[in-house]
C-alpha atoms as a PDB file:
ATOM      1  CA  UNK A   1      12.446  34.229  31.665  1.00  0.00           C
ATOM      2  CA  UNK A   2      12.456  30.959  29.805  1.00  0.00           C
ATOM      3  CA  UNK A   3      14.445  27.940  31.416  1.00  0.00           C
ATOM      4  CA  UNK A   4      16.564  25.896  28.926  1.00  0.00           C
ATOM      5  CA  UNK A   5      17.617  22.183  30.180  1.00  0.00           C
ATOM      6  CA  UNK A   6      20.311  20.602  28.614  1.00  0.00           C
ATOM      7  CA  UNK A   7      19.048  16.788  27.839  1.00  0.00           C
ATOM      8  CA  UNK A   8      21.919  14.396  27.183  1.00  0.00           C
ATOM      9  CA  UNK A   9      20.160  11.113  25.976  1.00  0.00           C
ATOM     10  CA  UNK A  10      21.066   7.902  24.430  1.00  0.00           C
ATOM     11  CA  UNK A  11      17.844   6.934  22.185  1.00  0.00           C
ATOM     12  CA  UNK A  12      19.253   3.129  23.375  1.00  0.00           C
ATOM     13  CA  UNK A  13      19.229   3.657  27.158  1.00  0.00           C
ATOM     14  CA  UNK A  14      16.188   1.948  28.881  1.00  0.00           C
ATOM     15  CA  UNK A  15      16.920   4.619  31.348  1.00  0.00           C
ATOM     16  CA  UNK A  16      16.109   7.465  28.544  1.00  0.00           C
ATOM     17  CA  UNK A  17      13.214   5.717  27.357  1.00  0.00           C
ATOM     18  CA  UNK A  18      11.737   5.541  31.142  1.00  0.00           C
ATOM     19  CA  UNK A  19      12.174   8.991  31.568  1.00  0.00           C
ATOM     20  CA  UNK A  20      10.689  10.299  28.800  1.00  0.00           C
ATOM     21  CA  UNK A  21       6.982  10.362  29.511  1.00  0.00           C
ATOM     22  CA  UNK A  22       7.526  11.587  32.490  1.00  0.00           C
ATOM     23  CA  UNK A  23       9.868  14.455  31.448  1.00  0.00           C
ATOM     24  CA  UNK A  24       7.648  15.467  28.986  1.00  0.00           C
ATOM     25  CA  UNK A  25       5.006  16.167  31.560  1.00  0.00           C
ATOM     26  CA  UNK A  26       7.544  18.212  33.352  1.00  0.00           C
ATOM     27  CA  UNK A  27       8.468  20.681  30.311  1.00  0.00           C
ATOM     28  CA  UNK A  28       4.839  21.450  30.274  1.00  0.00           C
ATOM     29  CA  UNK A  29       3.781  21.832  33.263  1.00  0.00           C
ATOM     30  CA  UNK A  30       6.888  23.944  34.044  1.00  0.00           C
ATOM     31  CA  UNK A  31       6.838  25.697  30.040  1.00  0.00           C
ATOM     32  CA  UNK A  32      10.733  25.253  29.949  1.00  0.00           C
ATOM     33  CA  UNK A  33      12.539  24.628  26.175  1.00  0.00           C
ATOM     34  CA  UNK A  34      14.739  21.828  25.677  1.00  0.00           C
ATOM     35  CA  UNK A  35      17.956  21.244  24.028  1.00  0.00           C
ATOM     36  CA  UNK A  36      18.427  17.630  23.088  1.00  0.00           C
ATOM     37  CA  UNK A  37      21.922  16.532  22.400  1.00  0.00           C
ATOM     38  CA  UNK A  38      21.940  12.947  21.935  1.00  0.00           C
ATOM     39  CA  UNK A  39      25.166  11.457  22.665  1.00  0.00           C
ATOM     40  CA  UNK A  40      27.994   8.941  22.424  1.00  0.00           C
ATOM     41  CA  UNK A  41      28.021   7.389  25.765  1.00  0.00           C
ATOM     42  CA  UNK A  42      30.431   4.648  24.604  1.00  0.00           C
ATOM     43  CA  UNK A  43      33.215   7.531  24.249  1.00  0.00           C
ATOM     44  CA  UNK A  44      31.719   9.157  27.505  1.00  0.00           C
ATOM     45  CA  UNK A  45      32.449   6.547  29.551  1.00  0.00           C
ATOM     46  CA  UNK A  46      35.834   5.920  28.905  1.00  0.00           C
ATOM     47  CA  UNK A  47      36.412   9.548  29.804  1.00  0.00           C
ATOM     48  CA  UNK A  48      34.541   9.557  33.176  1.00  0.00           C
ATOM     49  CA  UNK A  49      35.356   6.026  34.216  1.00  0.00           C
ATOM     50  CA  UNK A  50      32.298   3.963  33.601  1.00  0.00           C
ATOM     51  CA  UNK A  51      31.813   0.613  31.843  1.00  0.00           C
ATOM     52  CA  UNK A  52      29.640  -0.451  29.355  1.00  0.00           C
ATOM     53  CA  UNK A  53      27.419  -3.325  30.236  1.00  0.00           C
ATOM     54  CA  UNK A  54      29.082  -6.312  28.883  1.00  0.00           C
ATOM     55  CA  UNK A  55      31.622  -5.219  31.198  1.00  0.00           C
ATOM     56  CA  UNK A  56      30.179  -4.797  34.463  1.00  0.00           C
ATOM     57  CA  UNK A  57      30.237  -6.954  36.955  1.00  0.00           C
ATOM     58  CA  UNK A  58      28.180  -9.620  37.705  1.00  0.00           C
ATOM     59  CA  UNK A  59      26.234  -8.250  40.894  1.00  0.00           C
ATOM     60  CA  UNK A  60      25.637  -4.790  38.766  1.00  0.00           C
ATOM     61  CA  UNK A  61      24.187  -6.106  35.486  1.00  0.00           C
ATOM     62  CA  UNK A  62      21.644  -8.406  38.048  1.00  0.00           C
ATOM     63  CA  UNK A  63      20.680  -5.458  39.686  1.00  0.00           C
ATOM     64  CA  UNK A  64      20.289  -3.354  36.334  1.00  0.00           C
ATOM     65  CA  UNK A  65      17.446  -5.863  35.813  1.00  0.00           C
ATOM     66  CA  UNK A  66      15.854  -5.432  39.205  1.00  0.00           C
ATOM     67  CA  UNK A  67      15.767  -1.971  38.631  1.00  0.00           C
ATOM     68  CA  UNK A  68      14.283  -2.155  35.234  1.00  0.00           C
ATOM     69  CA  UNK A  69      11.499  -4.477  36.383  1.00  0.00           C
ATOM     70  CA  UNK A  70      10.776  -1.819  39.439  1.00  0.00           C
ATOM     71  CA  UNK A  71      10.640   1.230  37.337  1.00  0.00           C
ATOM     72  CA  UNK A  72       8.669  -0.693  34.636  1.00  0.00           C
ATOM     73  CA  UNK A  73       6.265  -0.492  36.848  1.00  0.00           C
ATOM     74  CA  UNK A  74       6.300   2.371  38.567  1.00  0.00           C
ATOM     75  CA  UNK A  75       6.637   4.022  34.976  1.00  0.00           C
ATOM     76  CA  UNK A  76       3.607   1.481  33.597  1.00  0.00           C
ATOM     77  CA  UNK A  77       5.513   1.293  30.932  1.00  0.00           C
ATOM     78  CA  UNK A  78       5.459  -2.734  28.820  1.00  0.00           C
ATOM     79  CA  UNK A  79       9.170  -2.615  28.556  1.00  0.00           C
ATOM     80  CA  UNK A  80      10.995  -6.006  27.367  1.00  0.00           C
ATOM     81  CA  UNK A  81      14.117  -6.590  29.787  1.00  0.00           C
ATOM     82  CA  UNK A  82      16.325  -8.257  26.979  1.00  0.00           C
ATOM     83  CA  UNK A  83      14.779  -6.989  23.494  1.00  0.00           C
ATOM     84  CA  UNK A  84      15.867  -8.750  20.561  1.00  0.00           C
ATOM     85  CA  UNK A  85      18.268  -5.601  19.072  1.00  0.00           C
ATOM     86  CA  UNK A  86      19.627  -4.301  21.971  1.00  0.00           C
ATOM     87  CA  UNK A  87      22.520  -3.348  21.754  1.00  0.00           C
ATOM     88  CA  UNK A  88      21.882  -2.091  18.055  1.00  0.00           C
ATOM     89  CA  UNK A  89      23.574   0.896  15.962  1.00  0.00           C
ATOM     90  CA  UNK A  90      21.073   3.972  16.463  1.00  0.00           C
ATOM     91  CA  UNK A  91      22.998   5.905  14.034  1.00  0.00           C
ATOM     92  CA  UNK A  92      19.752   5.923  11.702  1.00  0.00           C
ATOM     93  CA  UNK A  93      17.355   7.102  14.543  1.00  0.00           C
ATOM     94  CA  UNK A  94      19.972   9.493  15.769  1.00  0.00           C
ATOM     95  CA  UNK A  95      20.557  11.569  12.534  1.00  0.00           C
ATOM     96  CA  UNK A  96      17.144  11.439  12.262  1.00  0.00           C
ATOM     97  CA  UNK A  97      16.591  13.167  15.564  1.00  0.00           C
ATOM     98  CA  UNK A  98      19.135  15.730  15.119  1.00  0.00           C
ATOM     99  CA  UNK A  99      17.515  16.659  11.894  1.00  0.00           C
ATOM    100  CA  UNK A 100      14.713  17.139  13.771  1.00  0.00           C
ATOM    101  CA  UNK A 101      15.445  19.290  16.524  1.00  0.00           C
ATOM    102  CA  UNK A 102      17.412  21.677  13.383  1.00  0.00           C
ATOM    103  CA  UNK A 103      13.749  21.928  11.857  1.00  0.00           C
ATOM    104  CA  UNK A 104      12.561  22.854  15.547  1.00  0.00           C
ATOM    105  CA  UNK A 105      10.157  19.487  15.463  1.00  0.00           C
ATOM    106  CA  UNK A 106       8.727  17.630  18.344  1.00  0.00           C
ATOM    107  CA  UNK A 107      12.262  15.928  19.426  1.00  0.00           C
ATOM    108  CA  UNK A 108      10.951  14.871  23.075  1.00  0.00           C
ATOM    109  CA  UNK A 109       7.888  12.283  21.506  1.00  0.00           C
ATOM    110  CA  UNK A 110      10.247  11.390  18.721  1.00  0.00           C
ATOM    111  CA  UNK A 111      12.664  10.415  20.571  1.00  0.00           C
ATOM    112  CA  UNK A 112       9.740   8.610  22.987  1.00  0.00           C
ATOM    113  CA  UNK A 113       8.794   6.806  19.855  1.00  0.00           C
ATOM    114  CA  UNK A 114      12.251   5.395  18.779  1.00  0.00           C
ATOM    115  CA  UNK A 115      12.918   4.677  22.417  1.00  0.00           C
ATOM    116  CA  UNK A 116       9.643   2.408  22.016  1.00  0.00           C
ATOM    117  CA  UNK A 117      10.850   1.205  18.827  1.00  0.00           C
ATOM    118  CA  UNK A 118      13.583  -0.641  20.514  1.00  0.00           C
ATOM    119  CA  UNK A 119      12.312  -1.600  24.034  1.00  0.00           C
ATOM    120  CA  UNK A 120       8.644  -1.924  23.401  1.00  0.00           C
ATOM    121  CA  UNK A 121       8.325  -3.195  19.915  1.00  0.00           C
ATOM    122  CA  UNK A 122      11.791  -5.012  19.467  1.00  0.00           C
ATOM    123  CA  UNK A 123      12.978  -3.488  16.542  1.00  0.00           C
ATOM    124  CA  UNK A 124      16.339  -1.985  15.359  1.00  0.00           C
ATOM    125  CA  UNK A 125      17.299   1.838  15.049  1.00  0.00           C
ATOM    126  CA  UNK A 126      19.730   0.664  11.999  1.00  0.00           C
ATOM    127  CA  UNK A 127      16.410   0.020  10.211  1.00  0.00           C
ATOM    128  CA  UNK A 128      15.139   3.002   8.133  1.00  0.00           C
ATOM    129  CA  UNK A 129      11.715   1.346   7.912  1.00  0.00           C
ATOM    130  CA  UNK A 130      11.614   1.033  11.700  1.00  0.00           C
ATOM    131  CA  UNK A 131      12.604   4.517  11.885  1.00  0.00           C
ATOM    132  CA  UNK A 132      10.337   6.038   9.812  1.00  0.00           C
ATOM    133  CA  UNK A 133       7.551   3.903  11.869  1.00  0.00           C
ATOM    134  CA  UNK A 134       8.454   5.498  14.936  1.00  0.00           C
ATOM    135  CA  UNK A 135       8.699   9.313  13.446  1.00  0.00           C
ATOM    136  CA  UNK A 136       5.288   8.678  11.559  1.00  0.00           C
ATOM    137  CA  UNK A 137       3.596   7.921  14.943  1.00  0.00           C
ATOM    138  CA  UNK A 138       4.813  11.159  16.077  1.00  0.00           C
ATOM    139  CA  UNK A 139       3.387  12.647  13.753  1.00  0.00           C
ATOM    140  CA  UNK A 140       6.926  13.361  11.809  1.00  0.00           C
ATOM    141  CA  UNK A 141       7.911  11.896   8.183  1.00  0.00           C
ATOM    142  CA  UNK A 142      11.273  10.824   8.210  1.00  0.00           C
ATOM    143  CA  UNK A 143      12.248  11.270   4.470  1.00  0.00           C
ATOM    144  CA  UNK A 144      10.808  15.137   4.472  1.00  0.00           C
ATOM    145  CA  UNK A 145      12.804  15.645   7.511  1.00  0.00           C
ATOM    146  CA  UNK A 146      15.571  14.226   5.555  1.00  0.00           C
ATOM    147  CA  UNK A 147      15.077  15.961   2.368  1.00  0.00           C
ATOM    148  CA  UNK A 148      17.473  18.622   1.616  1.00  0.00           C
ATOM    149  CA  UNK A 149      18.628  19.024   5.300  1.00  0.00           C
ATOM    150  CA  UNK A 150      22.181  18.204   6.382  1.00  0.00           C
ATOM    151  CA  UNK A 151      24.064  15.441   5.093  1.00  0.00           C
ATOM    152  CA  UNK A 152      25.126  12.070   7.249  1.00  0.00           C
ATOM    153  CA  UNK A 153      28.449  13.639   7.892  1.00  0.00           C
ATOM    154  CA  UNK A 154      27.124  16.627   8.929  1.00  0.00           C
ATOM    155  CA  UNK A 155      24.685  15.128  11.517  1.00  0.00           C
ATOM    156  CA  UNK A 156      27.403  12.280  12.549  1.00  0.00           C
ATOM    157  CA  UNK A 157      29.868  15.354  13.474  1.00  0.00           C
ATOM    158  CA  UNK A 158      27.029  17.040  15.545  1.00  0.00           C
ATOM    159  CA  UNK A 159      26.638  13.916  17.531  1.00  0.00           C
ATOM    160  CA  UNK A 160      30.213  14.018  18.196  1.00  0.00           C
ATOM    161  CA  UNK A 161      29.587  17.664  18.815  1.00  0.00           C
ATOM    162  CA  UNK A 162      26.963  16.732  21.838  1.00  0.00           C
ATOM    163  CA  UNK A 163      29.475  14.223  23.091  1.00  0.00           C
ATOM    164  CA  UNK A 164      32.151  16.761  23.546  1.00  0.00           C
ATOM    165  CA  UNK A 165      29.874  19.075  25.040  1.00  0.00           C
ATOM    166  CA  UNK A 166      28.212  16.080  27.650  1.00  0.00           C
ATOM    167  CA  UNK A 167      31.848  15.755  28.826  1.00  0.00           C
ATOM    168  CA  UNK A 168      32.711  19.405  29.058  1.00  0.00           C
ATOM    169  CA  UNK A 169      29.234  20.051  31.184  1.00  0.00           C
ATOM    170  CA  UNK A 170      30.080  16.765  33.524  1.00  0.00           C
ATOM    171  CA  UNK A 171      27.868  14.104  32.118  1.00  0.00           C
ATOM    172  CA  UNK A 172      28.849  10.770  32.601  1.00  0.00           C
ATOM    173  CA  UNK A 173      25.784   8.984  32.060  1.00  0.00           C
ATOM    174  CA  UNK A 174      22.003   9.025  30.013  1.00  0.00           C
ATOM    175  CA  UNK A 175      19.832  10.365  30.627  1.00  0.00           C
ATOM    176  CA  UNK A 176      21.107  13.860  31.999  1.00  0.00           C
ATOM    177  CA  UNK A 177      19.729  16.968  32.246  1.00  0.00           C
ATOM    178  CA  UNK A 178      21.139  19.768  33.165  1.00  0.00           C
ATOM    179  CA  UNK A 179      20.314  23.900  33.927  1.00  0.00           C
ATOM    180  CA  UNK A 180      21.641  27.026  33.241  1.00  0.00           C
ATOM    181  CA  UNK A 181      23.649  27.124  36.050  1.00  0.00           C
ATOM    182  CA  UNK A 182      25.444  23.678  35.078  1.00  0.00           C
ATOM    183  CA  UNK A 183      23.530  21.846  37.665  1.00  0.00           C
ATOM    184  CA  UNK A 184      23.390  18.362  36.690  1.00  0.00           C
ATOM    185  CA  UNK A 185      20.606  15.523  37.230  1.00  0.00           C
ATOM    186  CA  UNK A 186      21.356  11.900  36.001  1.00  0.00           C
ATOM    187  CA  UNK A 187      19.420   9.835  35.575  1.00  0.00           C
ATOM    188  CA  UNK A 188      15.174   9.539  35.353  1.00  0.00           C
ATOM    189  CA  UNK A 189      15.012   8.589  38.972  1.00  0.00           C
ATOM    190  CA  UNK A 190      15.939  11.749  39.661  1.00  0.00           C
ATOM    191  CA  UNK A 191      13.202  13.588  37.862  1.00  0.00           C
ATOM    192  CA  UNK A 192      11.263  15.038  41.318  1.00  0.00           C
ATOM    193  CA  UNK A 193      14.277  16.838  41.671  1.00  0.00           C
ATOM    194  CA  UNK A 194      14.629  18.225  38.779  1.00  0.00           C
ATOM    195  CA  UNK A 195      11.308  19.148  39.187  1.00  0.00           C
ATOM    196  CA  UNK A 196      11.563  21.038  42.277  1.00  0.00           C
ATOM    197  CA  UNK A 197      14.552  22.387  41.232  1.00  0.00           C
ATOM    198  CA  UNK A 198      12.159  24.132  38.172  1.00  0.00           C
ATOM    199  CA  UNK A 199      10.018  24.759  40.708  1.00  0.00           C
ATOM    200  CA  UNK A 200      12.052  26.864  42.346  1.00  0.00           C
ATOM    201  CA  UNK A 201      13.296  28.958  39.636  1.00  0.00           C
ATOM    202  CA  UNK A 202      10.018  29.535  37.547  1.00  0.00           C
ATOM    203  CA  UNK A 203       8.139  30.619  40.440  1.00  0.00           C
END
């Protein structure tokens, strides 16, 4: 039987782009399928009672940093702390995405490679040309995926779509994954568990 994990992302979260090496590595050792629904997690929060970073407290956005630096390096990943377009509108990257998982691409490095686009390479998802960088070093090309597929509207309302359905599974926060049975895993420092917890049912 094939596992299917539910992967709520934000292609803007540090946190997502930390995880995604790693989780990547996990779908194959494990041979589970993935159903990406990136998400709103503006909209999420107000629903589950987070904050967005601008207004978080003091003490929480100084240790959102420390963390960042310690899982930089655990991760060995070159991420920049305070890139130049963060925050920036992803809506570009993110319709781009979605088209890709319709066409049954590689969602999981293109997603890697937009998340580098931003926190690696300082540049802006609201940039086609940046865009179509990051899906050509994944191997993708962003205008074929584009051609003929679904319109803006139609890719903006599936992204609401995954939003409504983050809520309704108990997200509240990006990166989440989540099994069949609903259980839920936020976050990429919790990746060993979800791990174990594939472990467990593909053995």
């Amino acid at each position: 039987m094939t596992i299917t994990v539910d992967y709520y992302m934000a292609l803007t979260s540090p946190w997502t782009y930390l995880g995604c090496a790693p989780f990547e590595e996990i779908v194959r050792r494990h041979k589970v399928t993935v159903n990406i629904k990136p998400c709103k997690f503006g909209p999420i929060f107000e629903q589950t009672g987070g904050l967005p970073l601008p207004k978080r407290s003091p003490q929480r956005r100084a240790y959102r940093m420390m963390e960042l630096k310690r899982w930089r390096e655990v991760r060995d990943v070159p991420l920049i702390l305070e890139p130049k377009y963060f925050p920036c509108d992803d809506g570009v990257g993110t319709r781009l995405l979605i088209a890709a998982k319709l066409q049954g691409k590689d969602t999981l490095k293109l997603s890697e490679e937009l998340g580098r686009a931003v926190w690696e390479r300082e540049e802006t998802l609201a940039d086609p040309d940046h865009v179509a960088s990051a899906a050509r070093r994944a191997g993708l090309d962003a205008a074929a995926l584009r051609a003929g597929g679904p319109s803006d509207a139609e890719l903006d309302a599936l992204h609401e779509q995954y939003t409504r359905e983050a809520v309704a599974a108990g997200v509240f926060g990006a990166p989440s994954y989540v099994l069949p049975s609903g259980e839920i895993f936020w976050g990429q420092d919790r990746l060993e568990l979800l791990e174990r917890a594939l472990k467990r049912l593909t053995s």
